[in-house]
Protein backbone atom coordinates (compact mmCIF):
# COMPACT_ATOMS: atom_id res chain seq x y z
CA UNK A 1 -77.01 18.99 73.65
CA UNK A 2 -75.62 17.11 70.89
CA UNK A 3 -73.82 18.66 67.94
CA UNK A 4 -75.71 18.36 64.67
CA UNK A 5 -73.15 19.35 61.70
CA UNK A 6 -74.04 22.63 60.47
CA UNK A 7 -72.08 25.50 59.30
CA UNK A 8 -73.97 28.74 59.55
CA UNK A 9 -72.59 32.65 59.45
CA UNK A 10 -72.40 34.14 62.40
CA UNK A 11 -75.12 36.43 63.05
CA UNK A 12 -73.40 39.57 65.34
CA UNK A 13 -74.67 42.93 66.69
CA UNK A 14 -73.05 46.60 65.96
CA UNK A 15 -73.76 49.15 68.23
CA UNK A 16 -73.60 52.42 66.72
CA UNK A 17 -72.98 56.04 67.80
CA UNK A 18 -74.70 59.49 66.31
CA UNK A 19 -71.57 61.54 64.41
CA UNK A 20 -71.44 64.79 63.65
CA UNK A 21 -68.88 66.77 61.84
CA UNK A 22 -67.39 69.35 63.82
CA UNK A 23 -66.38 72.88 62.31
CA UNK A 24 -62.92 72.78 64.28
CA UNK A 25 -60.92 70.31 65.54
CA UNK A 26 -62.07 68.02 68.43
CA UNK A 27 -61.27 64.89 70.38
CA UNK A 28 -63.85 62.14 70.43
CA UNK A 29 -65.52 61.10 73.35
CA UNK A 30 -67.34 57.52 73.57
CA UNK A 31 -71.06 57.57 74.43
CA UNK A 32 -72.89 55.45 76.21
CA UNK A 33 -75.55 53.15 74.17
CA UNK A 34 -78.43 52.07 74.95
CA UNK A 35 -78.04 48.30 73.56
CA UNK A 36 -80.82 46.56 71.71
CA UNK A 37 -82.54 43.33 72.59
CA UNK A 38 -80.65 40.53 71.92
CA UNK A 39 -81.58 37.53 69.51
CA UNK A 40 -82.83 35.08 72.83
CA UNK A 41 -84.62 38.32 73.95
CA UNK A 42 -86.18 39.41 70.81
CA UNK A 43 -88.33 35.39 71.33
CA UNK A 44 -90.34 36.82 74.33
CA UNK A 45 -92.64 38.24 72.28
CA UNK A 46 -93.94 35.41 70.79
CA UNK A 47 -96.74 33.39 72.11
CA UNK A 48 -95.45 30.40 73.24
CA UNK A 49 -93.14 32.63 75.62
CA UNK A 50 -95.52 34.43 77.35
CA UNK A 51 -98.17 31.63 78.06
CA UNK A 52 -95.38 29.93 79.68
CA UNK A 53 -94.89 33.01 81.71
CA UNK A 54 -98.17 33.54 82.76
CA UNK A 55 -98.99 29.80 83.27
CA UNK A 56 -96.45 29.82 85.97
CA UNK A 57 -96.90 33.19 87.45
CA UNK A 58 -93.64 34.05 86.36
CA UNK A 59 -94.88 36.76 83.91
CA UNK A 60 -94.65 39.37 87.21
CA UNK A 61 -91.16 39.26 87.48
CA UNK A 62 -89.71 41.36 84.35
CA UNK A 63 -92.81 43.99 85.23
CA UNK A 64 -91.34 44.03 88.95
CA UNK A 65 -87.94 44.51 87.88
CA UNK A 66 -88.22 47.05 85.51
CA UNK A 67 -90.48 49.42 88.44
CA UNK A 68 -87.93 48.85 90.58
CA UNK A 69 -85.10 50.16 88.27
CA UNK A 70 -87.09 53.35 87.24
CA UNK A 71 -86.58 54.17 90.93
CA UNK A 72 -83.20 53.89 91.51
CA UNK A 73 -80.95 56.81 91.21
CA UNK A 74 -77.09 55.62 91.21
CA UNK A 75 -75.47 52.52 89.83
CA UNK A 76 -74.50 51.46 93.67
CA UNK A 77 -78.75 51.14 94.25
CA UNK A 78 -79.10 49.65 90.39
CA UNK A 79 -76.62 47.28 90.99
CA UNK A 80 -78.28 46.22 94.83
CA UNK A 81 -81.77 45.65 93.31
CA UNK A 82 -80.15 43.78 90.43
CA UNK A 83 -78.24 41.50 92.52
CA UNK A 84 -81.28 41.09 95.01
CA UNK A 85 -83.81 40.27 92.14
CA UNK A 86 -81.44 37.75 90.35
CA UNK A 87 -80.81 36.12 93.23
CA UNK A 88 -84.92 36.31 94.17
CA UNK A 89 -85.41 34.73 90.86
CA UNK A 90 -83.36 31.59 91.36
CA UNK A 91 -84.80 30.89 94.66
CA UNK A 92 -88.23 31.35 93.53
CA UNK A 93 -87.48 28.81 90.77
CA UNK A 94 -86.01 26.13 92.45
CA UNK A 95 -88.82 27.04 95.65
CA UNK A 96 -91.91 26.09 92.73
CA UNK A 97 -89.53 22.74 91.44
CA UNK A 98 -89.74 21.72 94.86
CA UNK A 99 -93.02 22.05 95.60
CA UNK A 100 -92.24 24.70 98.15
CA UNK A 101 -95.25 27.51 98.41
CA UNK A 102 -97.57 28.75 96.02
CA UNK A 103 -97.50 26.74 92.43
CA UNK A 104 -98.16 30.24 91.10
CA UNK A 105 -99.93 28.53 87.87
CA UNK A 106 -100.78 25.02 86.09
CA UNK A 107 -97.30 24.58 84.15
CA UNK A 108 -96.07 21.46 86.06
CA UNK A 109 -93.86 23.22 88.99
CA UNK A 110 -91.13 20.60 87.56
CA UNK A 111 -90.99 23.11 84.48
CA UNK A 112 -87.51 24.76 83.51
CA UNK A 113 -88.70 27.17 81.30
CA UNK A 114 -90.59 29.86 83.67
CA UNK A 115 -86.99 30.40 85.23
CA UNK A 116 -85.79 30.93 81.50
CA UNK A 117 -88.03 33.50 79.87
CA UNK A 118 -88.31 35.05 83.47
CA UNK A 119 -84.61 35.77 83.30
CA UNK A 120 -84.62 37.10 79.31
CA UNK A 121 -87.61 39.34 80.48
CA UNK A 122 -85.06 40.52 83.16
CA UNK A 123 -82.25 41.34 81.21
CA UNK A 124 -84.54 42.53 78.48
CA UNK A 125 -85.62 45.42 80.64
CA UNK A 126 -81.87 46.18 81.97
CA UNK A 127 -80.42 46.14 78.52
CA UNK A 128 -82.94 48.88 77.29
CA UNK A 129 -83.11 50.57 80.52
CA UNK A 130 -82.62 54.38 80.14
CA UNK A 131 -81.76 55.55 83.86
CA UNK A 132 -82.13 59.42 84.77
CA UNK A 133 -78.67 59.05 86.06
CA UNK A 134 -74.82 58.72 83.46
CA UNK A 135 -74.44 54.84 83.22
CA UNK A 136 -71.42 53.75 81.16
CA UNK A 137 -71.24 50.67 78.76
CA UNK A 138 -69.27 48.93 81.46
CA UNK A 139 -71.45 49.54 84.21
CA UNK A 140 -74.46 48.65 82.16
CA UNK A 141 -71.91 45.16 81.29
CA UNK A 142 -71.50 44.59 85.13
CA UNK A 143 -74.94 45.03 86.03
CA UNK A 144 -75.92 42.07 82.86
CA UNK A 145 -73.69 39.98 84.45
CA UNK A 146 -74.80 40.06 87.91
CA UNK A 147 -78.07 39.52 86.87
CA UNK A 148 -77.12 36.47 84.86
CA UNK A 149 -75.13 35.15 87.76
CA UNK A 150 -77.33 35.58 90.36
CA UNK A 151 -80.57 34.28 88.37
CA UNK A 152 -78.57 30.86 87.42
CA UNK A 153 -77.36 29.81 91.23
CA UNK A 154 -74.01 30.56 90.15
CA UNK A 155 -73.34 33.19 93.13
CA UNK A 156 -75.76 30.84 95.23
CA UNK A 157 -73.79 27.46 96.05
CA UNK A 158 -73.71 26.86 99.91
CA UNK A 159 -72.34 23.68 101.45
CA UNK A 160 -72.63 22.92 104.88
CA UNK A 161 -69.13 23.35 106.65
CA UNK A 162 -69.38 19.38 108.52
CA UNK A 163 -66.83 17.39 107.18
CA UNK A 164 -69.27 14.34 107.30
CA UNK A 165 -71.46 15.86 104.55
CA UNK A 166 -70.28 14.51 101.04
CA UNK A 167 -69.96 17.70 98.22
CA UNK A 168 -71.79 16.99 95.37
CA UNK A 169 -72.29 19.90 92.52
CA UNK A 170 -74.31 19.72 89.24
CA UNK A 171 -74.68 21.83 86.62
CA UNK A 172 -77.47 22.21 83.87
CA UNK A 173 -77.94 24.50 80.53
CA UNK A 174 -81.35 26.64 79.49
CA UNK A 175 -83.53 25.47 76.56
CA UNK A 176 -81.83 25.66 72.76
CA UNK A 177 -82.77 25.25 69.57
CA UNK A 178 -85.99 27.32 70.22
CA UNK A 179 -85.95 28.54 66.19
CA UNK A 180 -86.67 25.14 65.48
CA UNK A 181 -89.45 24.84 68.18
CA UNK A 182 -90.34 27.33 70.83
CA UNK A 183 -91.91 25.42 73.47
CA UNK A 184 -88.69 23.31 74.17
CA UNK A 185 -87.71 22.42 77.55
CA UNK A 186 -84.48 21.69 78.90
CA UNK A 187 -83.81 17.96 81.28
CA UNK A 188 -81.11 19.32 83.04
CA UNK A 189 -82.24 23.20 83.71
CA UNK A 190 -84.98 21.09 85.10
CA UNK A 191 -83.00 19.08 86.81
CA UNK A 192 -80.58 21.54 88.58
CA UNK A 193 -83.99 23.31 89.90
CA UNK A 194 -85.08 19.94 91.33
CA UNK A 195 -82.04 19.07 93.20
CA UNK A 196 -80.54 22.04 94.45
CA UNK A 197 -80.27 22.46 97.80
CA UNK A 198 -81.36 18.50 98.57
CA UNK A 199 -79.73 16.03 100.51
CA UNK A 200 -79.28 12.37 98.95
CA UNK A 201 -78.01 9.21 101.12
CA UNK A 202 -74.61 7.79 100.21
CA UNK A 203 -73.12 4.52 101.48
CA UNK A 204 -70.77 6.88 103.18
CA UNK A 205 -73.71 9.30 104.86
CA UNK A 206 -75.62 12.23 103.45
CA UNK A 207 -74.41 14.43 100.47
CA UNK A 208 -75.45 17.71 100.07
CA UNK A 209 -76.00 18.64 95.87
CA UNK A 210 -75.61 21.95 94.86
CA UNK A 211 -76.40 23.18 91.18
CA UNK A 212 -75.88 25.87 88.65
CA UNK A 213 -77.32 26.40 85.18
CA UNK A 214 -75.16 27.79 82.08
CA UNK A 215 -76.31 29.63 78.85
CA UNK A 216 -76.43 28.69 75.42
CA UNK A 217 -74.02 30.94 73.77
CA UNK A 218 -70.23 30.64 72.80
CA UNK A 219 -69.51 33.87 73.91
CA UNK A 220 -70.20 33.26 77.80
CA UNK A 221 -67.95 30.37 77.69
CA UNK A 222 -65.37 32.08 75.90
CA UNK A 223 -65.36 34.64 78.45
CA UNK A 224 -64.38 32.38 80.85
CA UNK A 225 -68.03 31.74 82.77
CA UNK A 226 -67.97 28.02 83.30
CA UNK A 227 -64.21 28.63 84.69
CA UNK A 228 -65.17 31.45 86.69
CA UNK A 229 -68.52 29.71 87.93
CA UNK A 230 -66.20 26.26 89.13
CA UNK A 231 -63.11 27.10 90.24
CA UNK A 232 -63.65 28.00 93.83
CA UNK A 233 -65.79 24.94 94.09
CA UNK A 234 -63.86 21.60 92.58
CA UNK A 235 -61.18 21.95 95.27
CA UNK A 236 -63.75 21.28 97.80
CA UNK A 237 -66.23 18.65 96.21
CA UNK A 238 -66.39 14.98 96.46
CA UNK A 239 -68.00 14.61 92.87
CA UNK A 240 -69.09 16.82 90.25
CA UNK A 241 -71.01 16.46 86.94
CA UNK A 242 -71.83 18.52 83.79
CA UNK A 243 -75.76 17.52 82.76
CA UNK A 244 -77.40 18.37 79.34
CA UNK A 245 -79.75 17.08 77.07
CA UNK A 246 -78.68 14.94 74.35
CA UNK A 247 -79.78 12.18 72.36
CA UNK A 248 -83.31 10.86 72.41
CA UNK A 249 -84.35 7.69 74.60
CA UNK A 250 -81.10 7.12 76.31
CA UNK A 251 -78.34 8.41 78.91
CA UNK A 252 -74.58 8.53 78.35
CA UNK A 253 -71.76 8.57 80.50
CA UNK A 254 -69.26 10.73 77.97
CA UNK A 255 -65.92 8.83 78.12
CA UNK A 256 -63.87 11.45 76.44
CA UNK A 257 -64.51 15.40 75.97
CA UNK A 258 -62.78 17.24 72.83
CA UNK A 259 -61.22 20.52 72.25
CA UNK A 260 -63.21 21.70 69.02
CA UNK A 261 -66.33 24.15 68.31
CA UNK A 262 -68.42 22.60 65.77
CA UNK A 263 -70.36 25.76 64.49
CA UNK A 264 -73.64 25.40 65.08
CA UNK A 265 -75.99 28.04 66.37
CA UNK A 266 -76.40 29.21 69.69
CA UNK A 267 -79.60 30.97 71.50
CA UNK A 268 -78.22 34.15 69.82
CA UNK A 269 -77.90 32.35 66.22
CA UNK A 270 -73.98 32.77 66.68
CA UNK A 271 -71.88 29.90 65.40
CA UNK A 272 -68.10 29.22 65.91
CA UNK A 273 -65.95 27.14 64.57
CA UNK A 274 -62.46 27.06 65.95
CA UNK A 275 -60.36 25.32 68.77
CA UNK A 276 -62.44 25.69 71.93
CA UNK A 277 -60.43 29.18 73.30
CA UNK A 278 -59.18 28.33 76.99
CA UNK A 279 -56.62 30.54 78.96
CA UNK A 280 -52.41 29.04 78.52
CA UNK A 281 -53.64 27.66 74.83
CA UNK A 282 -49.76 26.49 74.66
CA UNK A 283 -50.63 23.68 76.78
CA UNK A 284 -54.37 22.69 76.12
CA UNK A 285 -54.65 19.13 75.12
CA UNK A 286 -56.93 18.22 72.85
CA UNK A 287 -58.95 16.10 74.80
CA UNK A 288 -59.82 15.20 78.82
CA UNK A 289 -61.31 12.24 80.46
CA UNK A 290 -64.40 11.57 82.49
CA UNK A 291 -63.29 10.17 86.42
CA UNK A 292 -66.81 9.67 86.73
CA UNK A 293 -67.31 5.56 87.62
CA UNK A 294 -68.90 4.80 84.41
CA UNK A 295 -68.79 0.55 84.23
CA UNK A 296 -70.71 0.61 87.64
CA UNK A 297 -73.19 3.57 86.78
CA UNK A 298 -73.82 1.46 83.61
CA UNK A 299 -74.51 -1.64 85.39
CA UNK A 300 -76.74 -0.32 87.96
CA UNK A 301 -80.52 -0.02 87.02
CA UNK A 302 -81.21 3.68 87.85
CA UNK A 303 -84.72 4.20 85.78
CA UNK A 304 -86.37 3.46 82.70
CA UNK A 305 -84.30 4.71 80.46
CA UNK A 306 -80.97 2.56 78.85
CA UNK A 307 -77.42 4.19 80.22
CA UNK A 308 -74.56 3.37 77.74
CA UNK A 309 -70.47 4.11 78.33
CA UNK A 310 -70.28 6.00 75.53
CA UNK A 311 -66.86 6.29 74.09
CA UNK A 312 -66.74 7.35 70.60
CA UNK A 313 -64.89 10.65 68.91
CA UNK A 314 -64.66 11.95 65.97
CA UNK A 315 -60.79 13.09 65.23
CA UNK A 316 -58.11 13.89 62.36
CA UNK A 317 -55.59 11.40 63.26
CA UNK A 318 -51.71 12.35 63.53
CA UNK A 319 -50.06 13.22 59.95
CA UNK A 320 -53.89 13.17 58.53
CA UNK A 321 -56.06 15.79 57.47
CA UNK A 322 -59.63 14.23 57.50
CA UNK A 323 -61.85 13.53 59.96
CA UNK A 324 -62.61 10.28 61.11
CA UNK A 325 -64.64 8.47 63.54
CA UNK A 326 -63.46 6.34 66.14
CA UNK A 327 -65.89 4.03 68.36
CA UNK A 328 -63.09 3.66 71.10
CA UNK A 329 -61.78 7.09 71.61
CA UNK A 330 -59.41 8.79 70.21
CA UNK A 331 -55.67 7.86 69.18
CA UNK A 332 -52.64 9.33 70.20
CA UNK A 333 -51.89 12.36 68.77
CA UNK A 334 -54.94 13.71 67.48
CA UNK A 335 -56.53 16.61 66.64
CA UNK A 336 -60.25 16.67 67.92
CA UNK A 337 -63.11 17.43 65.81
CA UNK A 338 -65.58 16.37 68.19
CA UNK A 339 -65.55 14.50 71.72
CA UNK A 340 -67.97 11.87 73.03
CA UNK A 341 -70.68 14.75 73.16
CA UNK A 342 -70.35 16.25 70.07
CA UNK A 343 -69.01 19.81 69.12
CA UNK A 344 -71.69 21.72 70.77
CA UNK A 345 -72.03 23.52 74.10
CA UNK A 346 -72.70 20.41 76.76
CA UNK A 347 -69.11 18.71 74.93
CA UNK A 348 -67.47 22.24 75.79
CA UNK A 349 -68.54 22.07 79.31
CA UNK A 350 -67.66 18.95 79.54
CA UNK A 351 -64.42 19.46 77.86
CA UNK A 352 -63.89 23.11 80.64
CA UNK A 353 -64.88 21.41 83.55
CA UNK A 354 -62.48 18.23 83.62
CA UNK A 355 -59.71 20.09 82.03
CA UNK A 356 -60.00 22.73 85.17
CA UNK A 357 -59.88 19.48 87.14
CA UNK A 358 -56.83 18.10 85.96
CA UNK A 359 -54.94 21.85 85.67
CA UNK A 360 -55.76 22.15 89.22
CA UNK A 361 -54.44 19.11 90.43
CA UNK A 362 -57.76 17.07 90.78
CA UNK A 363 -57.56 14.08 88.47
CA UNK A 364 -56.84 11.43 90.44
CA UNK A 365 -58.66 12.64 93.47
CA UNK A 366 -62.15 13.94 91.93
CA UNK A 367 -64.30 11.83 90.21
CA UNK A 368 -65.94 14.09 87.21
CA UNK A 369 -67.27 14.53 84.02
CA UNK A 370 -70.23 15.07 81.82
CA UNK A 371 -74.02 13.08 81.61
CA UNK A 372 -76.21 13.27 78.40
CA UNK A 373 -79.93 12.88 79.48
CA UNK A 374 -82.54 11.96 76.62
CA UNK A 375 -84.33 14.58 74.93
CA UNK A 376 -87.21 15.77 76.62
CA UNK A 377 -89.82 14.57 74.36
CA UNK A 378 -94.21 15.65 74.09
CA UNK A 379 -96.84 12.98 73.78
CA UNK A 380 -97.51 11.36 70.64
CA UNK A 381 -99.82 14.23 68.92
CA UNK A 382 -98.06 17.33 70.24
CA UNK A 383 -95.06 17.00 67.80
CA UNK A 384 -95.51 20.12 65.76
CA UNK A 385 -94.57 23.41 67.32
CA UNK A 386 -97.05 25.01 64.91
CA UNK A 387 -100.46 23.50 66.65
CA UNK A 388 -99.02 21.75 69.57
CA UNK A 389 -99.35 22.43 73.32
CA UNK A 390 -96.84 24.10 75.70
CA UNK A 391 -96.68 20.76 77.90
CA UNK A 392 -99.04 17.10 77.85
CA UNK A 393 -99.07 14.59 80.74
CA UNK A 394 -96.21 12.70 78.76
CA UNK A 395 -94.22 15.53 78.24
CA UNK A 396 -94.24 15.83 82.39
CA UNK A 397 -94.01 12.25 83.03
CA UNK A 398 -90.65 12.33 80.69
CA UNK A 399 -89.36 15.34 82.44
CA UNK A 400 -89.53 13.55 86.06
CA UNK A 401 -88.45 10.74 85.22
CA UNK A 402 -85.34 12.37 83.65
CA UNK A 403 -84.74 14.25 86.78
CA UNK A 404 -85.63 10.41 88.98
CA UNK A 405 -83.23 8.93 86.78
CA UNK A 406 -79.98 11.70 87.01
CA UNK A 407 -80.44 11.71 91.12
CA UNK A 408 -79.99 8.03 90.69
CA UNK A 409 -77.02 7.79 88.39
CA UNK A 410 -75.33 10.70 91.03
CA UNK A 411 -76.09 8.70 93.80
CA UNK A 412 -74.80 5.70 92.48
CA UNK A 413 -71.29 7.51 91.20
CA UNK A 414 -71.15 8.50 94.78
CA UNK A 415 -71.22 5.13 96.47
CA UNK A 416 -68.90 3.95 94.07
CA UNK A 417 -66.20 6.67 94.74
CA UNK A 418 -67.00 8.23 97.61
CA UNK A 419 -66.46 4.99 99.57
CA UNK A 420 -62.67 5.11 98.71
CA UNK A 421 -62.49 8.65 99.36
């Protein structure tokens, strides 16, 4: 999830009420809305979308969920079936990447993208959803976010309580830059449905990986969801990495994260461009460190694909007022303009997750920080969204051995700090 250097308006919503124009003095009362689809919602309709859907038997779920809401009669049942669905959702996803049960279609059951436009059909239906009961804007708010949380494994990590079972979590992102082609798939959505739940062998015994996956939008992360989402786990893992997809035919291990939003558009065609916005601003640095054991994951062969340390950042050095790029990170006193991932999303996680590390005490204990798969690439043929395919047996063959290759570069970061733990 690499940034690419483009500076685009933000595109918002405005939610409006009916007024009316009383005869005699009154005081105004907010009513509820009934939002619109968003943006990333608004793409279901397309083709692409719903042959994915249906291709995986995934294209049930929104139908089921939307039945089961016209039912209910009180936020306390809305809420239950939304927090029992989400959850429902996740499972069945990560059951099908497993090969667990039913295929439920011919998509590859490797495929990230049933989960995806499962979960905007989801929300789709709740955002529109006229109940025959009051619902308030923040109830409607709190019911979104469960179903967002529940439907990403964020409300779903479980770790086995013996103390001889290593703590490894994971986290992945959904598909982006679907303007630009539709049928995109995302490496490490795939690969957080692939390993969740499995147990990997570690020079120091088994090690349990758990996994979450993140949106594509500044807003969630300004709100605090990759914080939220962490924090009760870091204390208590052995090793933790951020995952997303970024440049094509290669890995790397991001030396150096930075504290800077590039601008360019997320799955809601939002862009900012600011410092990344983090609670106590008055003492964010502007950049964090990977603990991950980059020189040996390097040096190991873990697949097909090259693995480079990558350590450049792009940065306005102290007393300047330019940007410039540095191939060995950046110098003291700068200001970031973009860490060893870019500006984009995967560098902000990247950038969140290690900085929670080292506020909460972590650095020198936890090894952490960010991988950049390749892009998940089709077959030679299938390049143009226009008259391509939805998948091709290279397309597949790319996405597993992706997924091979991150379980291999976890499992060797393990033996090389577990050990010493």
């Amino acid at each position: 999830m690499k940034c690419i250097r483009v500076r685009l308006g933000a595109l918002g919503f405005a939610l409006f009420t009916g007024l009316s124009v009383p005869t005699t003095p009154t005081t105004a009362t907010a009513v509820p809305t009934t939002p619109s689809p968003t943006v990333e919602e608004l793409r279901l309709d397309g083709a692409v979308p719903q042959e994915i859907l249906r291709r995986s038997g995934f294209d049930d779920a929104a139908p089921e969920f939307a039945s089961e809401l016209a039912t209910t009669r009180s936020f306390t049942q809305a809420r239950r079936i939304v927090v029992r669905d989400g959850s429902a959702l996740w499972r069945r996803a990560v059951a099908r990447a497993q090969g667990q049960g039913p295929a439920g279609g011919d998509l590859s059951p490797d495929d990230d993208r049933p989960l995806y436009w499962a979960r905007l059909g989801m929300t789709r239906e709740l955002r529109t959803w006229e109940p025959e009961f009051a619902i308030t804007d923040a109830q409607r708010d709190t019911l979104l976010d469960q179903l967002e949380r529940t439907s990403r494994g964020q409300t779903d990590i479980r770790y086995p309580g013996h103390a001889h079972v290593k703590r490894i979590l994971l986290t992945g992102f959904d598909p982006f830059t679907l303007d630009r082609d539709i049928r995109i798939s995302n490496p490490s959505g795939a690969n957080a449905l692939a390993l969740d739940g499995t147990v990997v062998e570690t020079a120091e015994g088994p090690a349990r990986i758990e996994t979450v996956v993140f949106p594509v939008r500044w807003q969630d992360f300004a709100d605090g969801t990759v914080e939220r989402t962490l924090r009760p786990y870091l204390p208590k893992v052995d090793l933790f990495t951020t995952v997303s997809q970024g440049r094509a035919g290669r890995f790397d291990i991001e030396r150096t994260n930075g504290a800077w939003r590039g601008g360019f558009p997320d799955n809601d065609n939002v862009s900012r461009t600011e410092t990344v916005p983090v609670t106590d601003p008055a003492s964010q640095p502007q950049w964090t460190t990977t603990t991950l054991p980059y020189t040996a994951i390097v040096a190991a062969h873990t697949g097909r694909f090259p693995v480079y340390d990558h350590t450049e950042v792009t940065e306005i050095p102290a007393g300047g007022t330019d940007p410039v790029v540095r191939p060995d990170g950046p110098t003291p006193g700068s200001t970031a303009r973009a860490g060893g991932g870019g500006n984009y999303l995967s560098n902000e996680i990247a950038y969140r997750a290690t900085l929670l590390r080292d506020r909460l005490g972590l650095h020198d204990t936890l090894p952490g920080g960010h991988v950049h798969t390749p892009v998940l690439e089709f077959g030679v043929g299938n390049t143009d969204p226009a008259t391509g395919t939805v998948t091709d047996p290279e397309f597949v063959r790319n996405r597993l051995d992706i997924i091979d290759q991150v379980r291999a570069i976890v499992m060797v970061a393990a033996d090389a700090t577990l050990v010493r733990k």
